[in-house]
N, C-alpha and C. Protein backbone atom coordinates (compact mmCIF):
# COMPACT_ATOMS: atom_id res chain seq x y z
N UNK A 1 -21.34 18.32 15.90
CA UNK A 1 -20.12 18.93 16.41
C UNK A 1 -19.01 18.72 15.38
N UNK A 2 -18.69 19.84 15.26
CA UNK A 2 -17.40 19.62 14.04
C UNK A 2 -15.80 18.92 14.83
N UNK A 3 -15.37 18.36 13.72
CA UNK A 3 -14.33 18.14 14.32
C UNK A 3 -12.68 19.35 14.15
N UNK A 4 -12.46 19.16 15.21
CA UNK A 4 -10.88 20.38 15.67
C UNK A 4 -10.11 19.85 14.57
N UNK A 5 -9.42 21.09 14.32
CA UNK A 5 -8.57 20.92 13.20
C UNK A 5 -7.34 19.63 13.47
N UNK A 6 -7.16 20.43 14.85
CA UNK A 6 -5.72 19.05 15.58
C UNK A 6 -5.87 17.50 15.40
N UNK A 7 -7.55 17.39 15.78
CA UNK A 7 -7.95 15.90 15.81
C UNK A 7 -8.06 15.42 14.62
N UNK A 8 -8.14 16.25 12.86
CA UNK A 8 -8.15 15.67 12.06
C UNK A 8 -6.67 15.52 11.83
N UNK A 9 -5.99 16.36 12.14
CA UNK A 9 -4.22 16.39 11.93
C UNK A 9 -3.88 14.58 12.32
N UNK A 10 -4.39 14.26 13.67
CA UNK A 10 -4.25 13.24 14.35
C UNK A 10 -4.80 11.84 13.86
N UNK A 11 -5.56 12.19 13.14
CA UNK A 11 -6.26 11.52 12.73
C UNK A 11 -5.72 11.12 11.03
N UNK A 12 -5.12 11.91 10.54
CA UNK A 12 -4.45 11.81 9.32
C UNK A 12 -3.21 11.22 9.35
N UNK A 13 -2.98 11.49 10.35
CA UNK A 13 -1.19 10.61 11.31
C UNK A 13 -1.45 9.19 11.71
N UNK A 14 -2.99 9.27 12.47
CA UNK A 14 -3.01 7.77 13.30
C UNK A 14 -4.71 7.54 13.17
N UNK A 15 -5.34 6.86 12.19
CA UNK A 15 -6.68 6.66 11.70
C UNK A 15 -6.68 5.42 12.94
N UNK A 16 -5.84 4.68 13.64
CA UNK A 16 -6.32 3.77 14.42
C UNK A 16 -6.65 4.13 15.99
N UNK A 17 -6.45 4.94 16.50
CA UNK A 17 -6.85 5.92 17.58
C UNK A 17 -8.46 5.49 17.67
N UNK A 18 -8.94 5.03 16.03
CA UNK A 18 -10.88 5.08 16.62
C UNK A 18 -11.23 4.14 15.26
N UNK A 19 -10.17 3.34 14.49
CA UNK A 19 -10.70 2.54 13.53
C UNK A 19 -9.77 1.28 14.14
N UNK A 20 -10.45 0.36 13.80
CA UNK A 20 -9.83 -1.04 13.79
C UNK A 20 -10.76 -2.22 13.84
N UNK A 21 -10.73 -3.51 13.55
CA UNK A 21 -11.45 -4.41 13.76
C UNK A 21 -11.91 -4.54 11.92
N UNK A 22 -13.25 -4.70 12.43
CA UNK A 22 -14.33 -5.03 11.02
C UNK A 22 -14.66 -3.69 10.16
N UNK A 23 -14.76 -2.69 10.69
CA UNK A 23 -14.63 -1.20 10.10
C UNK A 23 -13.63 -0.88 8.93
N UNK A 24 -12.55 -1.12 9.93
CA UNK A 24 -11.04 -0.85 9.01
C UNK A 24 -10.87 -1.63 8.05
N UNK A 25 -10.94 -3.52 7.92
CA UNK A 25 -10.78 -4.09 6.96
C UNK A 25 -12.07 -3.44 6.08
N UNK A 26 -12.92 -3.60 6.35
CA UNK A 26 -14.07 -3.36 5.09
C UNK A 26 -13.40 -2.29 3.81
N UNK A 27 -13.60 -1.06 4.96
CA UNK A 27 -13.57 0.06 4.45
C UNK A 27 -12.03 0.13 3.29
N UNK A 28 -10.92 -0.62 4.14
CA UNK A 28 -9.75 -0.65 3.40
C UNK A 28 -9.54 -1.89 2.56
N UNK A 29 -10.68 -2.38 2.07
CA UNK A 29 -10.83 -3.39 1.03
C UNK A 29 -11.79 -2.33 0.44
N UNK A 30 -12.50 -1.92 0.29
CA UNK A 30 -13.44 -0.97 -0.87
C UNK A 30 -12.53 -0.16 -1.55
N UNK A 31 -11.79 0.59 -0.73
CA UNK A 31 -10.96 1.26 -1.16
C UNK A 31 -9.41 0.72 -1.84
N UNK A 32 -9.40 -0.71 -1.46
CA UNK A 32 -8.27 -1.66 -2.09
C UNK A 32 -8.58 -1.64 -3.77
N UNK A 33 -10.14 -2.35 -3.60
CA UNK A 33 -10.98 -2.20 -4.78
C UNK A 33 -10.78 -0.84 -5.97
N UNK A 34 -11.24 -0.26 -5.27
CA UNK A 34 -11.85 1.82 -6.33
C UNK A 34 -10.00 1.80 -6.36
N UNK A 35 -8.97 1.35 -5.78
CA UNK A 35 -7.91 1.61 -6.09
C UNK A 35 -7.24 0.77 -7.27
N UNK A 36 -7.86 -0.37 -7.45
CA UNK A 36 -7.39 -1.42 -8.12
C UNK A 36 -8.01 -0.44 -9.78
N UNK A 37 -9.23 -0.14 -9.60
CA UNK A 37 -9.92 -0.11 -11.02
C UNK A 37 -9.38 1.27 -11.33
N UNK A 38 -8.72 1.98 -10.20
CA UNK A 38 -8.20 3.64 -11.34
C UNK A 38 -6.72 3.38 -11.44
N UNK A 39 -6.28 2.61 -10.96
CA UNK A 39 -4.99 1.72 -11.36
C UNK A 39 -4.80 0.85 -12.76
N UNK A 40 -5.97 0.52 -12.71
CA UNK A 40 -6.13 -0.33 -14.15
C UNK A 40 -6.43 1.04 -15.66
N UNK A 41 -7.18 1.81 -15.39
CA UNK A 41 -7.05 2.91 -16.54
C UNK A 41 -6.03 3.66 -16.34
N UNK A 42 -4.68 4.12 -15.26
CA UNK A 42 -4.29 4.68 -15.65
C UNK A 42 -3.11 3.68 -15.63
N UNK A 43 -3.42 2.86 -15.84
CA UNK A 43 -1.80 1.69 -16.57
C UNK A 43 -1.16 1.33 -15.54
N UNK A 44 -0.92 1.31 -13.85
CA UNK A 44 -0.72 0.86 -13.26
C UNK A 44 -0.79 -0.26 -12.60
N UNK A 45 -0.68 -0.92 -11.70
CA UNK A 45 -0.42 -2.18 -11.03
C UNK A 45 0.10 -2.24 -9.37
N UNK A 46 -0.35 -2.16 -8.35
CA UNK A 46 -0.02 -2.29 -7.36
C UNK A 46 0.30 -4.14 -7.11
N UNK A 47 1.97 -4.18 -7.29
CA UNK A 47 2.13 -5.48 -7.05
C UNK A 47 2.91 -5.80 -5.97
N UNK A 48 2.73 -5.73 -4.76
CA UNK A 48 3.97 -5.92 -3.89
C UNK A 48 3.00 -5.10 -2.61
N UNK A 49 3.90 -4.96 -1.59
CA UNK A 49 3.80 -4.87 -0.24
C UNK A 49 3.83 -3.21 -0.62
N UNK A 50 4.94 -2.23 -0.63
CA UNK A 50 4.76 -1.26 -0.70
C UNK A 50 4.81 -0.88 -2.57
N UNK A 51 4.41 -1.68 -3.26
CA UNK A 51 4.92 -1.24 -4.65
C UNK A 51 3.61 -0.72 -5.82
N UNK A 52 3.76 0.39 -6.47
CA UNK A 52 2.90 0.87 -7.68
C UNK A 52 3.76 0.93 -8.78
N UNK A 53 3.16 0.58 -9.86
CA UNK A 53 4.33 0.26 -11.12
C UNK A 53 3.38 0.60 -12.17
N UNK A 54 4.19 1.27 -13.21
CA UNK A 54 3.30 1.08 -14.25
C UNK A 54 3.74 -0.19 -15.38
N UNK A 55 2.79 -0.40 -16.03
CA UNK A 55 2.94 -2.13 -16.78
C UNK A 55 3.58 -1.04 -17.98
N UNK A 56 4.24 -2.51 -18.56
CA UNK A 56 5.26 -2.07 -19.92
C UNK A 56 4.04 -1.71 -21.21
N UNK A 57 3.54 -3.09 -21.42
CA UNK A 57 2.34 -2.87 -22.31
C UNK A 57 1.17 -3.15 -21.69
N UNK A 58 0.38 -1.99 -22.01
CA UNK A 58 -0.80 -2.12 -21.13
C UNK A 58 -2.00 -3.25 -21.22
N UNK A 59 -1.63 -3.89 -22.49
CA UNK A 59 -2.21 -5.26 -23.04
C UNK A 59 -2.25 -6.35 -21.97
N UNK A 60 -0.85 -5.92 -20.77
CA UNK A 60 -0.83 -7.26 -19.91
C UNK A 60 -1.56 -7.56 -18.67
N UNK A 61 -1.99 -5.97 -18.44
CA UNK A 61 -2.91 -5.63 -17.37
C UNK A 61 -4.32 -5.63 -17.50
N UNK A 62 -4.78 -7.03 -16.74
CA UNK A 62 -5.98 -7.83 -17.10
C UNK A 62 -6.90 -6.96 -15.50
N UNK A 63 -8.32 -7.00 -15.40
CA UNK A 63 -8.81 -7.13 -14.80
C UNK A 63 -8.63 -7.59 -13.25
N UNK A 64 -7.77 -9.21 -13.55
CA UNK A 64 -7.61 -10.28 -12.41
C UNK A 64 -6.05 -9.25 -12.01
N UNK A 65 -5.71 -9.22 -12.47
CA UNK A 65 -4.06 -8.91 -11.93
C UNK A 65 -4.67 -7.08 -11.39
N UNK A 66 -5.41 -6.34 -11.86
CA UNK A 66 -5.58 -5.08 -11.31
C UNK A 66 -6.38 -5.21 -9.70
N UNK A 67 -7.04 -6.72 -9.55
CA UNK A 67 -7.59 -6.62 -8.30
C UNK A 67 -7.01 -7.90 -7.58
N UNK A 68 -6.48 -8.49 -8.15
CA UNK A 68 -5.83 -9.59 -7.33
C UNK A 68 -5.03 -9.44 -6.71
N UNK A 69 -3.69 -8.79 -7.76
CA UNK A 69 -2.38 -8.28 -6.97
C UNK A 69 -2.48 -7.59 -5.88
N UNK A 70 -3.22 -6.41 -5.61
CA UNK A 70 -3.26 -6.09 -4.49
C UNK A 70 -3.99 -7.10 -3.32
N UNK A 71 -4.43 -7.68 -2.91
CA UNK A 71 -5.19 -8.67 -2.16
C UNK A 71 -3.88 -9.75 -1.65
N UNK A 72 -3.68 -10.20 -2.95
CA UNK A 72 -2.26 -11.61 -2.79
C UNK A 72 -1.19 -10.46 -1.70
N UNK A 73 -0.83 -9.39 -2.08
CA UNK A 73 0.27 -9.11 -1.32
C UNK A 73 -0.17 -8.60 -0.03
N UNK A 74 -1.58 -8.00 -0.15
CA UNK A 74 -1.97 -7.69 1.13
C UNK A 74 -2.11 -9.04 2.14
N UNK A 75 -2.30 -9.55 1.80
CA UNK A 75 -2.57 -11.36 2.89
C UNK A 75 -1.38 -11.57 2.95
N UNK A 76 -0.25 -11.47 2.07
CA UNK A 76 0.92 -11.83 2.45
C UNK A 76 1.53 -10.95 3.64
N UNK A 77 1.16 -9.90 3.48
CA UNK A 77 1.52 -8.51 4.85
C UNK A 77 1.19 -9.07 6.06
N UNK A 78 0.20 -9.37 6.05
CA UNK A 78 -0.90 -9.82 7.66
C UNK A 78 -0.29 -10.99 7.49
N UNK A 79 -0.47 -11.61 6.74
CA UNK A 79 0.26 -13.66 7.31
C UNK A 79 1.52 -13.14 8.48
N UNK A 80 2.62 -12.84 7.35
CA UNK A 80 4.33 -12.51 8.06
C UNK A 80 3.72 -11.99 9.32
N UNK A 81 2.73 -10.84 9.19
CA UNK A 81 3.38 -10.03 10.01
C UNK A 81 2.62 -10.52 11.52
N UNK A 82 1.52 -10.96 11.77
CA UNK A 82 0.69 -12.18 12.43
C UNK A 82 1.92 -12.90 12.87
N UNK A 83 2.90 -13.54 12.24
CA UNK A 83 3.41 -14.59 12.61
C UNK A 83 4.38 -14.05 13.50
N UNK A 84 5.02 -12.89 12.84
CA UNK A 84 6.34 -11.94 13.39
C UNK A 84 5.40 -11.54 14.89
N UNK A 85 4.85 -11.33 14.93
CA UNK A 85 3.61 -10.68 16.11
C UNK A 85 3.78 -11.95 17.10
N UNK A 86 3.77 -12.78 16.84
CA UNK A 86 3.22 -13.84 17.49
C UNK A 86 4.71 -13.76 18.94
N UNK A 87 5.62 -14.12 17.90
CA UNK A 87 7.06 -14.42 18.45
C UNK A 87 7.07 -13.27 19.97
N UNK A 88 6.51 -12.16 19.57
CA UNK A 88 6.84 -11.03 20.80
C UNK A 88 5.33 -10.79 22.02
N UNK A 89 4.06 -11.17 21.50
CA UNK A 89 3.00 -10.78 22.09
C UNK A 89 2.04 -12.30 21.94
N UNK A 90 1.15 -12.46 22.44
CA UNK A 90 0.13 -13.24 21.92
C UNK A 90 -1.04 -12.38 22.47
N UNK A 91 -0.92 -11.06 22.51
CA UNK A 91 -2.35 -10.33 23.22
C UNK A 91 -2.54 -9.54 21.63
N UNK A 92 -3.26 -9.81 21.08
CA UNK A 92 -3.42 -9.60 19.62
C UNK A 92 -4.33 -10.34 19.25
N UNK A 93 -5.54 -9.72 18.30
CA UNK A 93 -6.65 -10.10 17.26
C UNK A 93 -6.29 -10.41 15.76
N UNK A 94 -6.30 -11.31 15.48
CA UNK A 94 -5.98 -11.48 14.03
C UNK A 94 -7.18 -10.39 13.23
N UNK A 95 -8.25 -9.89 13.29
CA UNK A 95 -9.02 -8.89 12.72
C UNK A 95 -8.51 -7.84 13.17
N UNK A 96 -8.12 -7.04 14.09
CA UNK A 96 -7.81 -6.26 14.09
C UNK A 96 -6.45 -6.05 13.47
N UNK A 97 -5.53 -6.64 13.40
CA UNK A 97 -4.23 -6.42 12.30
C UNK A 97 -4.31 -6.63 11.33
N UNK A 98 -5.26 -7.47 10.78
CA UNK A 98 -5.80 -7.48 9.34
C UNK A 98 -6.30 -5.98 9.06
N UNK A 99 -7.35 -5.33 9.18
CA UNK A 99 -8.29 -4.47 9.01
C UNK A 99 -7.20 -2.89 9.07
N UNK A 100 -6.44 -3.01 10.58
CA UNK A 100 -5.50 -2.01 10.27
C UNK A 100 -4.60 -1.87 9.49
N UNK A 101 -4.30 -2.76 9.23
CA UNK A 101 -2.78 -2.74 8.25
C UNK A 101 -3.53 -3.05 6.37
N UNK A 102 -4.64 -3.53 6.26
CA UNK A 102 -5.42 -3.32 5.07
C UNK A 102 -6.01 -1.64 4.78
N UNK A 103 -6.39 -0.89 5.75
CA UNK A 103 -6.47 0.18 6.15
C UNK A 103 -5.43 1.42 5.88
N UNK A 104 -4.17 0.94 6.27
CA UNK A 104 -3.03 1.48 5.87
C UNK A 104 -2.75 1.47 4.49
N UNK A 105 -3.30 0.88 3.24
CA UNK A 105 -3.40 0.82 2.00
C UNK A 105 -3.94 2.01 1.69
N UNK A 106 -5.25 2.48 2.12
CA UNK A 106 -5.78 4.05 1.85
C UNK A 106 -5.14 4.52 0.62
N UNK A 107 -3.89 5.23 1.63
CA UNK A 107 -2.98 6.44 0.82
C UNK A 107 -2.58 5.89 -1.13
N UNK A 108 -2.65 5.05 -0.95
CA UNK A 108 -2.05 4.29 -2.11
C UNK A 108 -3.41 4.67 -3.17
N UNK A 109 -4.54 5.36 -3.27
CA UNK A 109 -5.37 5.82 -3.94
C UNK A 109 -4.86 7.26 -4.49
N UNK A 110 -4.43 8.02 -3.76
CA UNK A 110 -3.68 9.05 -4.11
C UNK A 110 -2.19 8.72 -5.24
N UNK A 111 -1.92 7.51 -5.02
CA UNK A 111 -0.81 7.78 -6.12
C UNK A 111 -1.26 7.41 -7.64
N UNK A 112 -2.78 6.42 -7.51
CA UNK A 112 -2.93 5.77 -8.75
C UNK A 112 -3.57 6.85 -9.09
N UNK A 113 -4.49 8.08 -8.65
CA UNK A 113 -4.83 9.16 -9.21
C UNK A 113 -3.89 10.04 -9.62
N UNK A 114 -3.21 9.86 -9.33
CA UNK A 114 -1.79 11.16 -9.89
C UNK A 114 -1.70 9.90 -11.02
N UNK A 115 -1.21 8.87 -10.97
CA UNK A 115 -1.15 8.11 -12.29
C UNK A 115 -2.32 7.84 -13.46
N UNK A 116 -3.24 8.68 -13.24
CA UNK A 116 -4.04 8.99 -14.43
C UNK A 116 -3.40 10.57 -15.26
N UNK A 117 -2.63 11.20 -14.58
CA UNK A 117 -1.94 12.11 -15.33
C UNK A 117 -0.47 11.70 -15.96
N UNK A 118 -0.27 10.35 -15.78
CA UNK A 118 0.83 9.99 -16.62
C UNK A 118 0.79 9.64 -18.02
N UNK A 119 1.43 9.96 -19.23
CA UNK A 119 1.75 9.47 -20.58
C UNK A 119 3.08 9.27 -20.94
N UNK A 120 2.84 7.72 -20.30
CA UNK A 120 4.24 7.40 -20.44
C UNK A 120 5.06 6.90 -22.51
N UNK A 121 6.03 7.56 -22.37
CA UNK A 121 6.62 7.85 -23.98
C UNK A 121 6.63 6.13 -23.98
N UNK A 122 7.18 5.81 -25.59
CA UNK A 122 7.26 4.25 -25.93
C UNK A 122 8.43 3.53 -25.25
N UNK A 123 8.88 2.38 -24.75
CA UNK A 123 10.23 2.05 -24.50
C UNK A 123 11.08 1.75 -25.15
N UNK A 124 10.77 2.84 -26.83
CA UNK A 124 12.09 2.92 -27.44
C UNK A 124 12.57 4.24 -27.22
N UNK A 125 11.30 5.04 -26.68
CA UNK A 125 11.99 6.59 -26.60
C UNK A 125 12.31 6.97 -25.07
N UNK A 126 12.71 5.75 -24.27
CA UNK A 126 12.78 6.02 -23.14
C UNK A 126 14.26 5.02 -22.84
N UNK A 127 14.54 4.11 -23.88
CA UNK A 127 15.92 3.12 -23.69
C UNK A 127 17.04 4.17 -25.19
N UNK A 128 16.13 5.11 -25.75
CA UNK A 128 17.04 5.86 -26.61
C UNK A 128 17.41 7.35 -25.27
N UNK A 129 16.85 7.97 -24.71
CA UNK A 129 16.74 8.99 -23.47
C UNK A 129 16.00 8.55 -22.32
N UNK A 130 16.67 8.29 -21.77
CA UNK A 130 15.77 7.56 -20.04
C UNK A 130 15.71 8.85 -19.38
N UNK A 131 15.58 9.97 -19.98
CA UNK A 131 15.53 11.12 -18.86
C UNK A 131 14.00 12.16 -19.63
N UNK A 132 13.89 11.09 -20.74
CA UNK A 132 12.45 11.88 -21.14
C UNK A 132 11.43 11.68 -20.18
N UNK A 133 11.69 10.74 -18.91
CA UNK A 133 10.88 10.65 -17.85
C UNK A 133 10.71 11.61 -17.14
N UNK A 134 11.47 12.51 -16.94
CA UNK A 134 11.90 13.38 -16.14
C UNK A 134 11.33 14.63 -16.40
N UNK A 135 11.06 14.87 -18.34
CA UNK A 135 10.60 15.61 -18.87
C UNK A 135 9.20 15.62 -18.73
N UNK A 136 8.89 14.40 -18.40
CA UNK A 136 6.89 14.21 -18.42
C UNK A 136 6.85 14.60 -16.91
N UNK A 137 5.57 16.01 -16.89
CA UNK A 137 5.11 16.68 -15.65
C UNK A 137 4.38 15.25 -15.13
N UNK A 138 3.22 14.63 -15.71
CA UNK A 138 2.64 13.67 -14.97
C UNK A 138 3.57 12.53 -14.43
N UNK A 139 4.83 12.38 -14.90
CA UNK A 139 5.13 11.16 -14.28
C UNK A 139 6.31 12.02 -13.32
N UNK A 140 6.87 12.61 -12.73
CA UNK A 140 7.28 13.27 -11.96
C UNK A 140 6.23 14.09 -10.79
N UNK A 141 4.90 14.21 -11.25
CA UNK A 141 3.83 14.57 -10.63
C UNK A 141 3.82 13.39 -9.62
N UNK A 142 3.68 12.39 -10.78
CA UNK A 142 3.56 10.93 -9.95
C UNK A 142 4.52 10.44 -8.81
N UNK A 143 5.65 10.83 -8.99
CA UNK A 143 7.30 10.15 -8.54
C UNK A 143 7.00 10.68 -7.19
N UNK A 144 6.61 12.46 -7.54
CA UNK A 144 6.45 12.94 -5.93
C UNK A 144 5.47 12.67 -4.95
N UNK A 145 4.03 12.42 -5.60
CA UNK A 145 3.33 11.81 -5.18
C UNK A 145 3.31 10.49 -4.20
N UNK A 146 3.74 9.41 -4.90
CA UNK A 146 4.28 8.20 -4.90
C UNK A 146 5.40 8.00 -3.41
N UNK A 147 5.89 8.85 -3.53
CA UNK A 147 7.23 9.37 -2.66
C UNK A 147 6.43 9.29 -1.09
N UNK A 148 5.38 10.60 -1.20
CA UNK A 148 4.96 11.18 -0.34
C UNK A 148 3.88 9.67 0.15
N UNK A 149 3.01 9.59 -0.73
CA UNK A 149 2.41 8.44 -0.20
C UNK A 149 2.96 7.22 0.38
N UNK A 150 3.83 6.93 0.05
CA UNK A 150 4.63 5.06 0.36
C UNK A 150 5.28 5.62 2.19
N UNK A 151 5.51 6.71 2.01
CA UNK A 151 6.40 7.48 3.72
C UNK A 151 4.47 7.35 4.56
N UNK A 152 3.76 7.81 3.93
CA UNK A 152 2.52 7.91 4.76
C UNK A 152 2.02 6.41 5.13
N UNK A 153 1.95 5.42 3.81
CA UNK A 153 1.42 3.96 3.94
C UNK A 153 2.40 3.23 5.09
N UNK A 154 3.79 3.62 5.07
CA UNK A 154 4.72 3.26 5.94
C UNK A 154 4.31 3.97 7.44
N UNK A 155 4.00 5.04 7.72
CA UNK A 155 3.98 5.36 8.91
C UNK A 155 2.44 5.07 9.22
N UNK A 156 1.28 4.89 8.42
CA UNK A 156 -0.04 4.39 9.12
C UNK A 156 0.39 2.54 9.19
N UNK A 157 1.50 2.12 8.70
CA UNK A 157 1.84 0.69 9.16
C UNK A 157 2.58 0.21 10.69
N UNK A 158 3.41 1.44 10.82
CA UNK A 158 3.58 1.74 12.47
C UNK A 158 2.61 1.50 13.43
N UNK A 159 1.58 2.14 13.09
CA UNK A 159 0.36 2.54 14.24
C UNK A 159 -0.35 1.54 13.95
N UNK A 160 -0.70 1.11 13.13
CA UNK A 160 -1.70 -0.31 12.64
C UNK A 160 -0.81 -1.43 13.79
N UNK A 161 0.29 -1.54 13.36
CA UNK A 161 1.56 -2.44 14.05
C UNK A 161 1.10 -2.60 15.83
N UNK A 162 1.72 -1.14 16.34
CA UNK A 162 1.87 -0.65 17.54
C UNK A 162 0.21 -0.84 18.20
N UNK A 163 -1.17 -0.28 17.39
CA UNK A 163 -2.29 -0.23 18.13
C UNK A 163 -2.54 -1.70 18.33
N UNK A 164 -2.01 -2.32 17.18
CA UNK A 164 -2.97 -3.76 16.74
C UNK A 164 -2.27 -4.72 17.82
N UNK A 165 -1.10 -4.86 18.02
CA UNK A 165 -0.23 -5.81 18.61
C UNK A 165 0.61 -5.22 20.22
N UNK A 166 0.12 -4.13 20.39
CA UNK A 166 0.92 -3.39 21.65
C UNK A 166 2.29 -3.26 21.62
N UNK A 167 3.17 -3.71 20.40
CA UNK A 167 4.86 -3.71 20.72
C UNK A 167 5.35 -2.24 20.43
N UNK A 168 5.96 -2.02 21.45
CA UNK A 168 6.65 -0.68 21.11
C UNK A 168 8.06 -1.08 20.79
N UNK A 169 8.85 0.13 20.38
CA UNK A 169 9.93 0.71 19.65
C UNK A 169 10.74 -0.48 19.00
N UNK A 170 11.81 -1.04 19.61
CA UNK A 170 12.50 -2.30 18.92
C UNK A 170 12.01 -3.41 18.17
N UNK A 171 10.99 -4.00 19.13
CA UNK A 171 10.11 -4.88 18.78
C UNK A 171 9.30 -4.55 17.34
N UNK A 172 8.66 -3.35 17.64
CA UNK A 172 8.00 -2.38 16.70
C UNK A 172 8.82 -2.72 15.25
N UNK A 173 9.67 -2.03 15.39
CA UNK A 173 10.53 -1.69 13.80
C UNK A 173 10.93 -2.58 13.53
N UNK A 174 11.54 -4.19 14.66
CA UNK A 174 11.90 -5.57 14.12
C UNK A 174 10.75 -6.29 13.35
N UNK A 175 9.50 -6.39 13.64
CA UNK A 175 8.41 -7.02 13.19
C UNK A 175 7.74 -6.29 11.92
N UNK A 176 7.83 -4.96 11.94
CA UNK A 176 7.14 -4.08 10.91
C UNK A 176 8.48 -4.05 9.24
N UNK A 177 9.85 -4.18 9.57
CA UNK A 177 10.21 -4.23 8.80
C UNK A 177 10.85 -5.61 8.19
N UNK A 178 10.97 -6.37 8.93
CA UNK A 178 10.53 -7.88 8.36
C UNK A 178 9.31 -8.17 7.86
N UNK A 179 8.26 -7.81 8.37
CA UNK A 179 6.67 -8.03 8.18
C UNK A 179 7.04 -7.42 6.05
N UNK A 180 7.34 -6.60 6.15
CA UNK A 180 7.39 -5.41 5.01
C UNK A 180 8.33 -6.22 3.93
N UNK A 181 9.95 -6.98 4.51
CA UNK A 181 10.52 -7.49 3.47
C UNK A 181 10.03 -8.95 3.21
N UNK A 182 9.54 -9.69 3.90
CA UNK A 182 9.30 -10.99 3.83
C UNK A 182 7.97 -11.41 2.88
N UNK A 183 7.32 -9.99 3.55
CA UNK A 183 5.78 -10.07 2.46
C UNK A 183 5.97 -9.57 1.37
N UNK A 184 7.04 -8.63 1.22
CA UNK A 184 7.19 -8.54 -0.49
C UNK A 184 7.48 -9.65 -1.48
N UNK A 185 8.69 -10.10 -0.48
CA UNK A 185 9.49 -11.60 -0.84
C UNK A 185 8.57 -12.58 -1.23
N UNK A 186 7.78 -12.59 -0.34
CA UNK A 186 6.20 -13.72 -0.28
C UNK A 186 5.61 -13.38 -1.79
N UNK A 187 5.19 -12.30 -1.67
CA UNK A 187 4.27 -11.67 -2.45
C UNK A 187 4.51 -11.87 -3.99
N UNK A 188 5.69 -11.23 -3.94
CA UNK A 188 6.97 -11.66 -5.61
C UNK A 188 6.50 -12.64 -5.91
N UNK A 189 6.81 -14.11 -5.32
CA UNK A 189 6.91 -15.30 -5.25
C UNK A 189 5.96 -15.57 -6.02
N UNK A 190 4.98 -15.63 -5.07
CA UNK A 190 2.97 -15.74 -5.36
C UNK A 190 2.70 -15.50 -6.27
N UNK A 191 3.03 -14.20 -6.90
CA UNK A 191 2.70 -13.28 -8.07
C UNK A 191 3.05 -13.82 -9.48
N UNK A 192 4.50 -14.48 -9.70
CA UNK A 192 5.04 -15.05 -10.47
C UNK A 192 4.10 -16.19 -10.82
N UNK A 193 3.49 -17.07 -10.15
CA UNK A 193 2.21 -17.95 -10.03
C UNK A 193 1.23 -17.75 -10.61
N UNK A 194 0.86 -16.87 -10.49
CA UNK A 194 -0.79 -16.75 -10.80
C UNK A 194 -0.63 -16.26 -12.12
């Protein structure tokens, strides 16, 4: 039976409707993974809670930092946001907010593939014209990309939030956007470390 166009619509909006638990983490650690390694050829770095960056010299972007960074900040997401959870509900699975909100990473494959069409100029020809950025189709390819994805990773973090922990609206946006600044904060921290 094929699936209705609506239910994939729905399903592109809210993947937790029929994923969560041991499914969702797996699947959104493989894909943490295949994201880490086309991140690493096309000069990028996912270091932070919602963040993709490209490295200055690509000399600095090792292996460990293309698959670590993402992992360190992802545990930092689920720690906060587990804890922020705690304060309003205790009817909550620590696997299931793991798995969803690791899950919610997905979209973030779409931006490191648009960042294989970036050639980024030297950072002398970019601190002599900072608007030759602007001029490169791939890295404006990227910007919009990037744009579009971080609004999507943000709104499958809603529903990960809301399915995983039951809090609606106030509660919701108090825990999800602390969860979001604290684990960056965390994450920074950590990162500087390793």
């Amino acid at each position: 039976m094929l699936m209705k166009r609506n239910d994939f619509a729905r399903l592109l909006l809210n993947p937790f409707s029929r994923l969560a638990g041991w499914p969702a983490l797996l699947s959104g650690l493989c894909v943490m993974v295949l994201t880490a390694v086309v991140g690493y050829y096309a000069g990028a770095l996912s270091d932070g809670v919602l963040d993709v960056h490209f490295v200055d010299d690509p000399a600095d972007l090792t292996w460990r930092k293309a698959l670590l960074f993402p992992l360190v900040s992802q545990a930092c997401l689920v720690f906060v946001c587990a804890l922020l959870s705690l304060i309003f509900t205790r009817n909550f699975r620590l696997l299931d907010l793991a798995g969803t909100l690791t899950f919610a990473r997905v979209p973030f494959l779409l931006s490191m593939l648009a960042g294989l069409a970036v050639s980024l100029p030297s950072m002398a020809d970019i601190a002599a014209d900072p608007f030759v950025l602007f001029r490169n189709f791939g890295f404006v390819l990227f910007l919009i990309v990037n744009v579009i994805v971080v609004i999507w990773v943000v709104v499958w973090m809603v529903y990960a939030v809301r399915v995983s922990c039951d809090l609606k609206s106030g509660k919701l946006a108090m825990v999800l956007i602390l969860s979001i600044v604290v684990g960056e904060v965390l994450a920074k921290y950590l990162l500087l470390k390793i």
